[in-house]
N, C-alpha and C. Protein backbone atom coordinates (compact mmCIF):
# COMPACT_ATOMS: atom_id res chain seq x y z
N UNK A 1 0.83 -1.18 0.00
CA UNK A 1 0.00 0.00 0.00
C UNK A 1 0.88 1.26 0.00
N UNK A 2 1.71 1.35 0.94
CA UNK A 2 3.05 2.65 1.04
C UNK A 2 3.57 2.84 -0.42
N UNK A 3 4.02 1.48 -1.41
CA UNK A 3 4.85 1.79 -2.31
C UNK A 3 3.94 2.16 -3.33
N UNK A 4 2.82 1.93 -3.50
CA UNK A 4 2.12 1.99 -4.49
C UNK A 4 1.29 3.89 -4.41
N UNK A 5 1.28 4.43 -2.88
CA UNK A 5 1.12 5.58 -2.61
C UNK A 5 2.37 6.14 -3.39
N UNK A 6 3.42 5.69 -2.64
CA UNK A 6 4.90 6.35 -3.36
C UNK A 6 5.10 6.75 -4.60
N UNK A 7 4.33 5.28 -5.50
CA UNK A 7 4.69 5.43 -6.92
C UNK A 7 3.39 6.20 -7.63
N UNK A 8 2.51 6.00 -7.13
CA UNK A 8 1.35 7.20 -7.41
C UNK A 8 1.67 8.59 -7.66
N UNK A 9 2.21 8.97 -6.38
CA UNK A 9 3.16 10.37 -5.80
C UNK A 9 4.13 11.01 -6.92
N UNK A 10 4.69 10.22 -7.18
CA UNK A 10 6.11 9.60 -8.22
C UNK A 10 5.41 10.54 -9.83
N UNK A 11 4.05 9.50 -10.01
CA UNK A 11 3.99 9.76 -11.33
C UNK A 11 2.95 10.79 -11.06
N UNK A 12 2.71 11.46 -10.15
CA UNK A 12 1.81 12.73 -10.51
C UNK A 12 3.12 14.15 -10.30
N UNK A 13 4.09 13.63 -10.02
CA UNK A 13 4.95 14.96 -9.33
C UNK A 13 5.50 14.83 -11.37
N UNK A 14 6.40 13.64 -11.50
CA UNK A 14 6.18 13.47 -13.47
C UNK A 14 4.97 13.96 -14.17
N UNK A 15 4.17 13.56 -13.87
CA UNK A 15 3.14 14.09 -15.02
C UNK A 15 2.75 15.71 -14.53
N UNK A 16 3.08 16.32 -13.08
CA UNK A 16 2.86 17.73 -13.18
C UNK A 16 3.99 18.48 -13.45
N UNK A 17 5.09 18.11 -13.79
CA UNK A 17 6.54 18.49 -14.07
C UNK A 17 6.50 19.05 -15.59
N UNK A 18 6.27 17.39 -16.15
CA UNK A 18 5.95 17.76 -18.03
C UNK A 18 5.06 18.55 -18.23
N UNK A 19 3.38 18.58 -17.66
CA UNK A 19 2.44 19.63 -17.77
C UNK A 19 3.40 20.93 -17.68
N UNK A 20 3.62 21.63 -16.46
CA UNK A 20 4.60 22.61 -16.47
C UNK A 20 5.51 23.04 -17.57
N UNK A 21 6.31 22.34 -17.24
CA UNK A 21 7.15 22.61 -18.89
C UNK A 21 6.94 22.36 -20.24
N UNK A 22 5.60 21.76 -20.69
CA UNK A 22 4.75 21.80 -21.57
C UNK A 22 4.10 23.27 -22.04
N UNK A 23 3.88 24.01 -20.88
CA UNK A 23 3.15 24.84 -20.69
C UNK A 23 4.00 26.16 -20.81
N UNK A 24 5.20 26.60 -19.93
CA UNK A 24 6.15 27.17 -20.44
C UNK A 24 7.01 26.83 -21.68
N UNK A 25 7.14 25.74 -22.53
CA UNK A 25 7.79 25.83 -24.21
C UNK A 25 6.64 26.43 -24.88
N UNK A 26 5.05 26.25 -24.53
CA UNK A 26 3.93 26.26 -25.44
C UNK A 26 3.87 27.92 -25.52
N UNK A 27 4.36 28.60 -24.35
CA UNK A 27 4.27 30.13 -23.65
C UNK A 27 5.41 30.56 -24.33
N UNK A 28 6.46 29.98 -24.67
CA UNK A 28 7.55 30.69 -25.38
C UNK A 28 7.80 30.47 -26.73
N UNK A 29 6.85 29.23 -27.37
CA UNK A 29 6.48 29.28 -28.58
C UNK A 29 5.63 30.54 -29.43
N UNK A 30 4.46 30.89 -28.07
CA UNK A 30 3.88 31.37 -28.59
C UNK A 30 4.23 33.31 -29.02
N UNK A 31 4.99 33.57 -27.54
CA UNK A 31 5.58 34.68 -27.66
C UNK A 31 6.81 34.68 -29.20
N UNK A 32 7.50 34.30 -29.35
CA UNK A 32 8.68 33.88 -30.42
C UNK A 32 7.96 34.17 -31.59
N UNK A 33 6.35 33.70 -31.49
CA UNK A 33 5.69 33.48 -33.28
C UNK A 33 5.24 34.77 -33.16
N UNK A 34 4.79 35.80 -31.95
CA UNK A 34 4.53 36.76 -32.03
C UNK A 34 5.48 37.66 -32.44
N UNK A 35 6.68 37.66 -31.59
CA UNK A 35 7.74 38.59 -32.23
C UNK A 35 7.97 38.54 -33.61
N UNK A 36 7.96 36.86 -34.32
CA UNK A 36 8.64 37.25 -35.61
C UNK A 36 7.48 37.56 -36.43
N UNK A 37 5.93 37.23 -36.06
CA UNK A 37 5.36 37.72 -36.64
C UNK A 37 5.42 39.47 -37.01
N UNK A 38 5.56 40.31 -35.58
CA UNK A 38 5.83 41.45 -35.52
C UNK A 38 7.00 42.29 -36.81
N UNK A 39 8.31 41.43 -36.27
CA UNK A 39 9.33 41.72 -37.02
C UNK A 39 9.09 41.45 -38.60
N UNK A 40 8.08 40.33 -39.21
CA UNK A 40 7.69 40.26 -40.49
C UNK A 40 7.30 41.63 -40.99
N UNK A 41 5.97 42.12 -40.06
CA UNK A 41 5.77 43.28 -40.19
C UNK A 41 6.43 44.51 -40.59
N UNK A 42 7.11 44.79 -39.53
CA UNK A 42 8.28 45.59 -40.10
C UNK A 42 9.15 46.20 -41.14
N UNK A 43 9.18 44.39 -41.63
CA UNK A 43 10.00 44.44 -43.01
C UNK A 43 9.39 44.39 -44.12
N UNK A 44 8.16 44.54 -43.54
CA UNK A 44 7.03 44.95 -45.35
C UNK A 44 6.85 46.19 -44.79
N UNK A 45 6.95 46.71 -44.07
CA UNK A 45 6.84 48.64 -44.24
C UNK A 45 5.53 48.89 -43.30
N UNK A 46 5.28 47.84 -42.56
CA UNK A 46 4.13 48.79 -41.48
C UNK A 46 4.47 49.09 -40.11
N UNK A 47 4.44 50.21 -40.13
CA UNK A 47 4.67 51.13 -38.80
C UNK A 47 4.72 50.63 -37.25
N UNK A 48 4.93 49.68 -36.40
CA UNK A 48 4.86 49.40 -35.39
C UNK A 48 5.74 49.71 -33.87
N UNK A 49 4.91 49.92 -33.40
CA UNK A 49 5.30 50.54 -31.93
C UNK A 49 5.94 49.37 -31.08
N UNK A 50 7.38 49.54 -30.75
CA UNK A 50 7.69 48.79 -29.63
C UNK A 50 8.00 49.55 -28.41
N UNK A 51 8.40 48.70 -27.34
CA UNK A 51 8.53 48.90 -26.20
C UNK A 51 10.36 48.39 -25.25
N UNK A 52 10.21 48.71 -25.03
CA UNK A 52 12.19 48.84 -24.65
C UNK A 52 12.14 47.29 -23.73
N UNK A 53 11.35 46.76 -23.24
CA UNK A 53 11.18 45.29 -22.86
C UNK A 53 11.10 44.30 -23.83
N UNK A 54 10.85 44.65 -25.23
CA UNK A 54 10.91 43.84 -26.21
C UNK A 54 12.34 43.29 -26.44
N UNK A 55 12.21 41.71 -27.03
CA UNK A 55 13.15 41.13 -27.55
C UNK A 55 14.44 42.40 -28.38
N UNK A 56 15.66 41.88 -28.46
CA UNK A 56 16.78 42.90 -28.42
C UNK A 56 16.36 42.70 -30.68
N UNK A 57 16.01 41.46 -31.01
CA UNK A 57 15.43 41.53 -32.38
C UNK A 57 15.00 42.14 -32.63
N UNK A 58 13.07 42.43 -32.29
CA UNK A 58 12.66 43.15 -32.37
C UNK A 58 12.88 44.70 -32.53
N UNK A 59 13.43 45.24 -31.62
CA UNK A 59 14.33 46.48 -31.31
C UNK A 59 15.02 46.63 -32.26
N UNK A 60 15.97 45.72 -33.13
CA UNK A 60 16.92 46.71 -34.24
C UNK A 60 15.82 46.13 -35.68
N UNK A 61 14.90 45.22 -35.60
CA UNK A 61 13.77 45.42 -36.58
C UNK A 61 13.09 46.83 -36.81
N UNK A 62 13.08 46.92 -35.80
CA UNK A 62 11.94 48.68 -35.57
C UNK A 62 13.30 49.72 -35.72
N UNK A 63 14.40 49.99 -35.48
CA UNK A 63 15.42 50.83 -35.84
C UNK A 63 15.42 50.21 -36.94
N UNK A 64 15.79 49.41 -37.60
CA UNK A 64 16.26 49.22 -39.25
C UNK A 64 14.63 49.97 -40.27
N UNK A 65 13.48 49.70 -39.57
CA UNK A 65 12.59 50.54 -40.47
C UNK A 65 12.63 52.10 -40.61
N UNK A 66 13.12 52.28 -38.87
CA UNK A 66 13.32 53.53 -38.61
C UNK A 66 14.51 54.55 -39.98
N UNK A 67 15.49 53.61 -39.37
CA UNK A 67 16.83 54.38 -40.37
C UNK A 67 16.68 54.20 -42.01
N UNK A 68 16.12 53.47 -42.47
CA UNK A 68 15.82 53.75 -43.73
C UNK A 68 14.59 54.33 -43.95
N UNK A 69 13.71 54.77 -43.47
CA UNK A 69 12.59 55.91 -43.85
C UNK A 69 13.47 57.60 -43.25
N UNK A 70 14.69 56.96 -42.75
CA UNK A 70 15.29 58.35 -42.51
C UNK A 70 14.82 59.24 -41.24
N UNK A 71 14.20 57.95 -40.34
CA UNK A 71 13.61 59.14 -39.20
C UNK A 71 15.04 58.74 -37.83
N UNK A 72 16.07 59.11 -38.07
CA UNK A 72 17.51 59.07 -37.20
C UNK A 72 16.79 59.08 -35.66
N UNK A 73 15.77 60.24 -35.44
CA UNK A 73 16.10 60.90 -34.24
C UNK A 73 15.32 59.52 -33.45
N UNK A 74 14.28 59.28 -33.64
CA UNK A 74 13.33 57.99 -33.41
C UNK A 74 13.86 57.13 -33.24
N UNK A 75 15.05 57.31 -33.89
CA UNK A 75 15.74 54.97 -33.72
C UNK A 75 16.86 55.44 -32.80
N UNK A 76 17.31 56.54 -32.46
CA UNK A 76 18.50 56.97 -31.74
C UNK A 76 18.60 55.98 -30.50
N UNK A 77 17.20 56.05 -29.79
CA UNK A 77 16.97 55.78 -28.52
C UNK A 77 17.08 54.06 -28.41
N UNK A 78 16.77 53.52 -29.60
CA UNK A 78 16.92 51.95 -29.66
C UNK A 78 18.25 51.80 -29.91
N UNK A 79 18.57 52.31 -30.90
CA UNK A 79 20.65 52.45 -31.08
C UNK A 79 21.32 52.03 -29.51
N UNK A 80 20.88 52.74 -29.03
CA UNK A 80 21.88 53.03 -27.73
C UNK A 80 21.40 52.04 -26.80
N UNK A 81 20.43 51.70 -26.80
CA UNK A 81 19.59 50.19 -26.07
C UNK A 81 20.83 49.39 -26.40
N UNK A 82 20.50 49.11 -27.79
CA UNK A 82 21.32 47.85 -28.26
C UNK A 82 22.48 47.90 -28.24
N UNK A 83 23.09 48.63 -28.69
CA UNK A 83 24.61 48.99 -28.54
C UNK A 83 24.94 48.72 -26.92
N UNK A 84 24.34 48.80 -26.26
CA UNK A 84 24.47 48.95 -24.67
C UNK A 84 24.01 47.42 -24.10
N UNK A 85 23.47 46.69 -25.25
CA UNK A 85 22.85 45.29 -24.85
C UNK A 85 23.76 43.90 -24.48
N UNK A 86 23.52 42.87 -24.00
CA UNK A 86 24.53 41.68 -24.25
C UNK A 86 24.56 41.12 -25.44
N UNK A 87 23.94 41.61 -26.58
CA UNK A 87 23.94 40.80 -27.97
C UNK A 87 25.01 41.64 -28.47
N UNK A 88 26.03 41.71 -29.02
CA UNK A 88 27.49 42.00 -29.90
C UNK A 88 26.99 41.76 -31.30
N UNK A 89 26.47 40.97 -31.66
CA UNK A 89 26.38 41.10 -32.87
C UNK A 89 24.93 41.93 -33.62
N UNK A 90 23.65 41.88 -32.44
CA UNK A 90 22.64 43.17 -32.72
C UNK A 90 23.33 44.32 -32.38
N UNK A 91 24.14 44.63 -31.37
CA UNK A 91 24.82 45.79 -31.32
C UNK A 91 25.57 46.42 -32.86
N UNK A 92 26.79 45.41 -33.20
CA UNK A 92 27.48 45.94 -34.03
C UNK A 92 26.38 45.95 -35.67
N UNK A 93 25.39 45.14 -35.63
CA UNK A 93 24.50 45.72 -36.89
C UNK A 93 23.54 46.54 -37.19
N UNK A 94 23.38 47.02 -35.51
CA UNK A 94 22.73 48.50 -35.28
C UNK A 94 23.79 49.79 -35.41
N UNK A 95 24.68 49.51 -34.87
CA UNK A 95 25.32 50.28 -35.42
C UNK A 95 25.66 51.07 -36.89
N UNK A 96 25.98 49.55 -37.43
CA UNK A 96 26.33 49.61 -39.13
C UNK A 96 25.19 50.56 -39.43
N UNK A 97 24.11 49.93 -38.95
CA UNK A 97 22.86 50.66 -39.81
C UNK A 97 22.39 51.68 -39.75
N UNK A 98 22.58 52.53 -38.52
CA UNK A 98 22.40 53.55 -38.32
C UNK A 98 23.94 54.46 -39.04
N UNK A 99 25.17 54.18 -39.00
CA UNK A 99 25.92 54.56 -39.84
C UNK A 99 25.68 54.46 -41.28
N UNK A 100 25.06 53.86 -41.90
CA UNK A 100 24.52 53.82 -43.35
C UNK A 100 24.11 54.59 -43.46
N UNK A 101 22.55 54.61 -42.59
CA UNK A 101 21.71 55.80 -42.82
C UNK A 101 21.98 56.92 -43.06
N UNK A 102 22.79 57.42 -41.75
CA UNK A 102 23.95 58.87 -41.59
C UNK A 102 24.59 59.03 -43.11
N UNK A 103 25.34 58.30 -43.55
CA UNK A 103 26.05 58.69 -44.43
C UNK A 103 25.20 59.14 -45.81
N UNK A 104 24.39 57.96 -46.29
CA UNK A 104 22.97 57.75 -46.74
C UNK A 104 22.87 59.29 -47.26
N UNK A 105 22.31 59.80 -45.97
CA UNK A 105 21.17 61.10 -45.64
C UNK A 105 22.44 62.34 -46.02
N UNK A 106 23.79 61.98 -45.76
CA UNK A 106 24.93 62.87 -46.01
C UNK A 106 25.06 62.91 -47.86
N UNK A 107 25.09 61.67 -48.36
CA UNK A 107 25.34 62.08 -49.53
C UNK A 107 24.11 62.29 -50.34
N UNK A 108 22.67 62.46 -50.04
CA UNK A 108 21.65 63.30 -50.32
C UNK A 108 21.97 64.94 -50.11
N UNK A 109 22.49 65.46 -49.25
CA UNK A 109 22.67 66.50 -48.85
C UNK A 109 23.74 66.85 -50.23
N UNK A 110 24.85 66.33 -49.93
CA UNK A 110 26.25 66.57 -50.82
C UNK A 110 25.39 66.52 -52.17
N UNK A 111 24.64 65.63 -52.25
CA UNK A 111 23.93 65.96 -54.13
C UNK A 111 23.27 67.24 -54.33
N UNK A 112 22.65 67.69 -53.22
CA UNK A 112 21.97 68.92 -53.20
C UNK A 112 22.84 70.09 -53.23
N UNK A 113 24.15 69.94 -52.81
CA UNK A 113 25.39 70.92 -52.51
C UNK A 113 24.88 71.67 -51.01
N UNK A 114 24.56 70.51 -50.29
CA UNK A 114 24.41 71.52 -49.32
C UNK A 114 25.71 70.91 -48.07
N UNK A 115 26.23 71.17 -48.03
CA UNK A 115 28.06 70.68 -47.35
C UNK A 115 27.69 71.10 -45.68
N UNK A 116 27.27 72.13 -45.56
CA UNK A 116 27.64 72.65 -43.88
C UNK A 116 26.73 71.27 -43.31
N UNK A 117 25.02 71.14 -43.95
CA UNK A 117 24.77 69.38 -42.81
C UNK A 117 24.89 68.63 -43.27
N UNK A 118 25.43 68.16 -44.13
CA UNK A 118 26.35 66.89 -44.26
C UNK A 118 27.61 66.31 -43.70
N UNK A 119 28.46 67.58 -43.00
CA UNK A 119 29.38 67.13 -42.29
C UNK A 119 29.29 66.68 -40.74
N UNK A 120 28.15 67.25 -40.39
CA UNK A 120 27.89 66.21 -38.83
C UNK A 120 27.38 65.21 -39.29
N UNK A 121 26.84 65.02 -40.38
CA UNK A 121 26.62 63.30 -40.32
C UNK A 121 27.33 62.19 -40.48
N UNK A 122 28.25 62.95 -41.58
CA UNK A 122 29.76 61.82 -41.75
C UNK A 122 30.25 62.02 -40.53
N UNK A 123 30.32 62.50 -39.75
CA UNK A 123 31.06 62.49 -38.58
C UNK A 123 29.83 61.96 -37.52
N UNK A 124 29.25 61.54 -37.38
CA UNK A 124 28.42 60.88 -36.98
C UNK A 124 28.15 59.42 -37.20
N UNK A 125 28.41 59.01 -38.67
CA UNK A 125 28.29 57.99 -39.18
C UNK A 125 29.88 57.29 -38.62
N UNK A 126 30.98 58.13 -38.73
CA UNK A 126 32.32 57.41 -38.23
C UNK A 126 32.14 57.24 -36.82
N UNK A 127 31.84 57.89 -35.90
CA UNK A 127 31.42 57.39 -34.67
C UNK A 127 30.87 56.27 -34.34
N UNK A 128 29.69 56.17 -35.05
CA UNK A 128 29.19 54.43 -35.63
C UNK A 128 30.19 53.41 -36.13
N UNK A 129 30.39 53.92 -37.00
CA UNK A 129 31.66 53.00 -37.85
C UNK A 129 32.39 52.34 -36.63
N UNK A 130 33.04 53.34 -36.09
CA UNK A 130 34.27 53.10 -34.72
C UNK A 130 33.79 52.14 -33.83
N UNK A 131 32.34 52.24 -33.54
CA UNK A 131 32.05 51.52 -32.34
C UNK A 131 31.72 50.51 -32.92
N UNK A 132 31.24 49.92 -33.67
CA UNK A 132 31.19 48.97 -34.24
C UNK A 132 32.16 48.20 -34.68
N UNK A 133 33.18 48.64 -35.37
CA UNK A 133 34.93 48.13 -34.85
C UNK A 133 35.31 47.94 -33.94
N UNK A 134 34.91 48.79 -33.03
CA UNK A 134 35.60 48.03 -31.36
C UNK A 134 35.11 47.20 -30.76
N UNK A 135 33.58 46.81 -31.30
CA UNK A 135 32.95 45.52 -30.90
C UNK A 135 33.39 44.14 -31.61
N UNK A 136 33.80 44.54 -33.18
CA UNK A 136 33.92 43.73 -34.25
C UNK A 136 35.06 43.77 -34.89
N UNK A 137 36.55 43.85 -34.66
CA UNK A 137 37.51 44.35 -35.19
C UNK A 137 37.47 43.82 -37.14
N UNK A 138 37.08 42.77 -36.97
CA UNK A 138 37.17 41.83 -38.20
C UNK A 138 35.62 42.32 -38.96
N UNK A 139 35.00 43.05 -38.86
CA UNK A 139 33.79 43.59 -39.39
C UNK A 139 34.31 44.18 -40.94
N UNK A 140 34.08 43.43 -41.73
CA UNK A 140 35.08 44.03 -43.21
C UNK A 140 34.13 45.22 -43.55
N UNK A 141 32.76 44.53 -43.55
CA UNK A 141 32.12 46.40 -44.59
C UNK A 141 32.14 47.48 -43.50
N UNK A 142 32.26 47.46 -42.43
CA UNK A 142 32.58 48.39 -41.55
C UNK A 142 33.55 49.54 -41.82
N UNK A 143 34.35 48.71 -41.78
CA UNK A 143 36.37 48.95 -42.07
C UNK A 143 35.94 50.11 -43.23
N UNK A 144 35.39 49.18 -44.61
CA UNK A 144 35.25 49.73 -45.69
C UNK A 144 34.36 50.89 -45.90
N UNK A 145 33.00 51.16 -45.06
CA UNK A 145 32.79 52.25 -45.28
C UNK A 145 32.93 53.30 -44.15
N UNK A 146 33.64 52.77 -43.55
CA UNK A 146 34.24 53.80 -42.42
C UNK A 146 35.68 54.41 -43.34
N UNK A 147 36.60 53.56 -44.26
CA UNK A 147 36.87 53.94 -44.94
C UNK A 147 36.86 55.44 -45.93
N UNK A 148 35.61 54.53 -46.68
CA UNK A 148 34.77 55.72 -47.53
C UNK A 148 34.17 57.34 -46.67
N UNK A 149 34.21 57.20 -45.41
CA UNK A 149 33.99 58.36 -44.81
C UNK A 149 34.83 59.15 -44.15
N UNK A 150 35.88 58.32 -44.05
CA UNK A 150 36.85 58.99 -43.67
C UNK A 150 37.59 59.68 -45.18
N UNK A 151 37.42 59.15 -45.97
CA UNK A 151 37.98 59.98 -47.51
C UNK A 151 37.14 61.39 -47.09
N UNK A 152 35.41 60.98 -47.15
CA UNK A 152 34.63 62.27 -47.43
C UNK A 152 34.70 63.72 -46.29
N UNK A 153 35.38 63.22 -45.21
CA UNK A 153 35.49 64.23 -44.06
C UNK A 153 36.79 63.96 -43.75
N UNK A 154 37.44 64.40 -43.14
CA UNK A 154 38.67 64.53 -43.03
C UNK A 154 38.94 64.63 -41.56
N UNK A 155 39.80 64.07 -40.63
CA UNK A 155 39.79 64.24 -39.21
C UNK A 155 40.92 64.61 -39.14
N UNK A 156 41.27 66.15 -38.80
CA UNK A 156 42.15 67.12 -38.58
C UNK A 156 42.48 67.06 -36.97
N UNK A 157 43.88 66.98 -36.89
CA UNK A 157 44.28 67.10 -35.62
C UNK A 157 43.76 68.70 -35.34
N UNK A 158 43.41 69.19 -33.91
CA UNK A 158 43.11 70.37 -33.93
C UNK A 158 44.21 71.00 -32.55
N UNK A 159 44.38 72.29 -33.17
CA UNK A 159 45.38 72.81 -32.47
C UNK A 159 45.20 73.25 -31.64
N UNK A 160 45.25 72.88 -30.23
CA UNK A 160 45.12 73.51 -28.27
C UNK A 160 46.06 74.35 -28.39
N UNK A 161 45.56 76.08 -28.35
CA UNK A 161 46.34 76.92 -27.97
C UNK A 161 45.68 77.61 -26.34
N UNK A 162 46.42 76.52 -25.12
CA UNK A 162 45.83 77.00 -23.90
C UNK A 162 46.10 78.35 -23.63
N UNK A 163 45.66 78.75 -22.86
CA UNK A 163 45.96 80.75 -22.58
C UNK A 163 46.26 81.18 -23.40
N UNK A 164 46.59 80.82 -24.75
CA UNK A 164 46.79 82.19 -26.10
C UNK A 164 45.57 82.52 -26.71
N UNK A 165 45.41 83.75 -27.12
CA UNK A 165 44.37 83.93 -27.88
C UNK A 165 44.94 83.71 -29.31
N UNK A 166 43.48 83.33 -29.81
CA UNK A 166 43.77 82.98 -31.29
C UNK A 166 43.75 83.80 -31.94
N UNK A 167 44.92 84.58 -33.03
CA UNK A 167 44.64 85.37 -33.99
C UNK A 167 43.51 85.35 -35.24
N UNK A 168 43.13 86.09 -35.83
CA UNK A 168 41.99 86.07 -36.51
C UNK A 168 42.85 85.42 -37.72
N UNK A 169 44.13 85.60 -38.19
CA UNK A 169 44.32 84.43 -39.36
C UNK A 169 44.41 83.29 -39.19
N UNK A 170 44.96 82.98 -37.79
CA UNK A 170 44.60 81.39 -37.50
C UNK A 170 43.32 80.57 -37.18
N UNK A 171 42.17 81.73 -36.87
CA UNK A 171 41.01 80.74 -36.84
C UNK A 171 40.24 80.62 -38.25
N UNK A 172 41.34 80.82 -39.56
CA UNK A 172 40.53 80.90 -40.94
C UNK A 172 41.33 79.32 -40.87
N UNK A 173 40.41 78.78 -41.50
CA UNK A 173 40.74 77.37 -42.14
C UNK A 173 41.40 77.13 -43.16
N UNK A 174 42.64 76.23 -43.28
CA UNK A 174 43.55 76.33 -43.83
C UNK A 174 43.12 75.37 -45.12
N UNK A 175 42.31 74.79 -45.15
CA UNK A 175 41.70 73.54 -45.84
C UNK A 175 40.04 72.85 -45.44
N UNK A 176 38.91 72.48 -46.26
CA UNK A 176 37.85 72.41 -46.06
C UNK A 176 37.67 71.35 -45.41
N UNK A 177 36.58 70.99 -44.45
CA UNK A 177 36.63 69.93 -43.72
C UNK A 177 36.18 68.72 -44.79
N UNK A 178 35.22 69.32 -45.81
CA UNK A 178 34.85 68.28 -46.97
C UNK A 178 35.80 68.09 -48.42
N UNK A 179 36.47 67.71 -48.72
CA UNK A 179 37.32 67.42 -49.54
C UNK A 179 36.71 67.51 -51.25
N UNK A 180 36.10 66.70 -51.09
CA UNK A 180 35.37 66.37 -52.41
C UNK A 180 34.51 64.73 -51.99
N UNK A 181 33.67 64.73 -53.03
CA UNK A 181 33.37 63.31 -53.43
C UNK A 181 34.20 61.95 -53.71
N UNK A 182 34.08 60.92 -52.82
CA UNK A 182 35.44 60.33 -53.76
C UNK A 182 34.25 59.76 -54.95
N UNK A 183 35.31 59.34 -55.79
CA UNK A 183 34.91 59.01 -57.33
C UNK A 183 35.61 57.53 -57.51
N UNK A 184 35.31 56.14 -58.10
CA UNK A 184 36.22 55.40 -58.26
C UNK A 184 37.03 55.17 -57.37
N UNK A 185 37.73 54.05 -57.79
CA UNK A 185 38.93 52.93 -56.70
C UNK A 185 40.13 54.09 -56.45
N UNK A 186 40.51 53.80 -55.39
CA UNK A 186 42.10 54.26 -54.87
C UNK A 186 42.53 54.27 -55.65
């Protein structure tokens, strides 16, 4: 009578164990089909609202729609989520992407000839670039269009003159911060 209580005991503590964890895979199935359903979304072009508790996916889904409709200021706040996240590799392709964009939105400007805001963005976009190298040293299109932006802006050592005042010919610029367009291979 004892062992047969025992083994009763036995197989209801088993059969409420599997229920349980039946129940949590069925709960994380179902969340998972939601996200990628969400993230499907996304990537056909409809507008969706996330929330900073969402999956770290989700999050550079909704920045990647963000930065290519060109709305920077909106995905800024997920950028820095992720970049700041334990995923290294959503970090360093939020990055990239928001450096695309930047540059992107820079050489729209440069077609227009409009140079003075185009240069915080290349310089914006290399900031990206950088951090994304220091997450990814071996990141090749990184390299490469951090590259390409470093041709289009130029990073000038700048001269600390502590306690001197600056003469008015030295605060004329000796050379433009924008160079030109590059054109073709090295």
């Amino acid at each position: 009578m004892r062992r047969e209580r025992l083994a009763l005991l036995v197989t209801l503590l088993v059969f409420a164990s599997s229920l349980a964890a039946a129940a949590w895979l069925g709960a994380r199935l179902f969340v998972a089909e939601r996200d990628n359903a969400l993230i499907a979304s996304l990537g056909a072009g409809h507008d969706l609202a996330v929330s900073t508790d969402d999956p770290p996916e989700l999050l550079f889904a909704r920045l990647h729609f963000l930065a290519t409709r060109d709305r920077l200021d909106e995905a800024q706040p997920l950028l820095n989520q992720l970049a700041s996240g334990d995923d290294r590799r959503l970090a360093v392709a939020a990055l990239y992407d928001m450096a695309n964009a930047r540059l992107r939105l820079a050489f729209d400007q440069l077609e227009s000839n409009r140079i003075d805001p185009a240069i915080p963005l290349v310089r914006l976009a290399k900031d990206n670039y950088r951090r994304a190298l220091t997450l990814d040293p071996g990141f090749w299109d990184g390299k490469y269009n951090l590259d390409i932006a470093m041709r289009l802006v130029r990073d000038f050592p700048q001269i600390d003159l502590e306690g001197e005042e600056i003469p008015p010919e030295a605060a004329k610029k000796l050379w433009t911060d924008l160079p030109g367009l590059p054109r073709g291979l090295p």
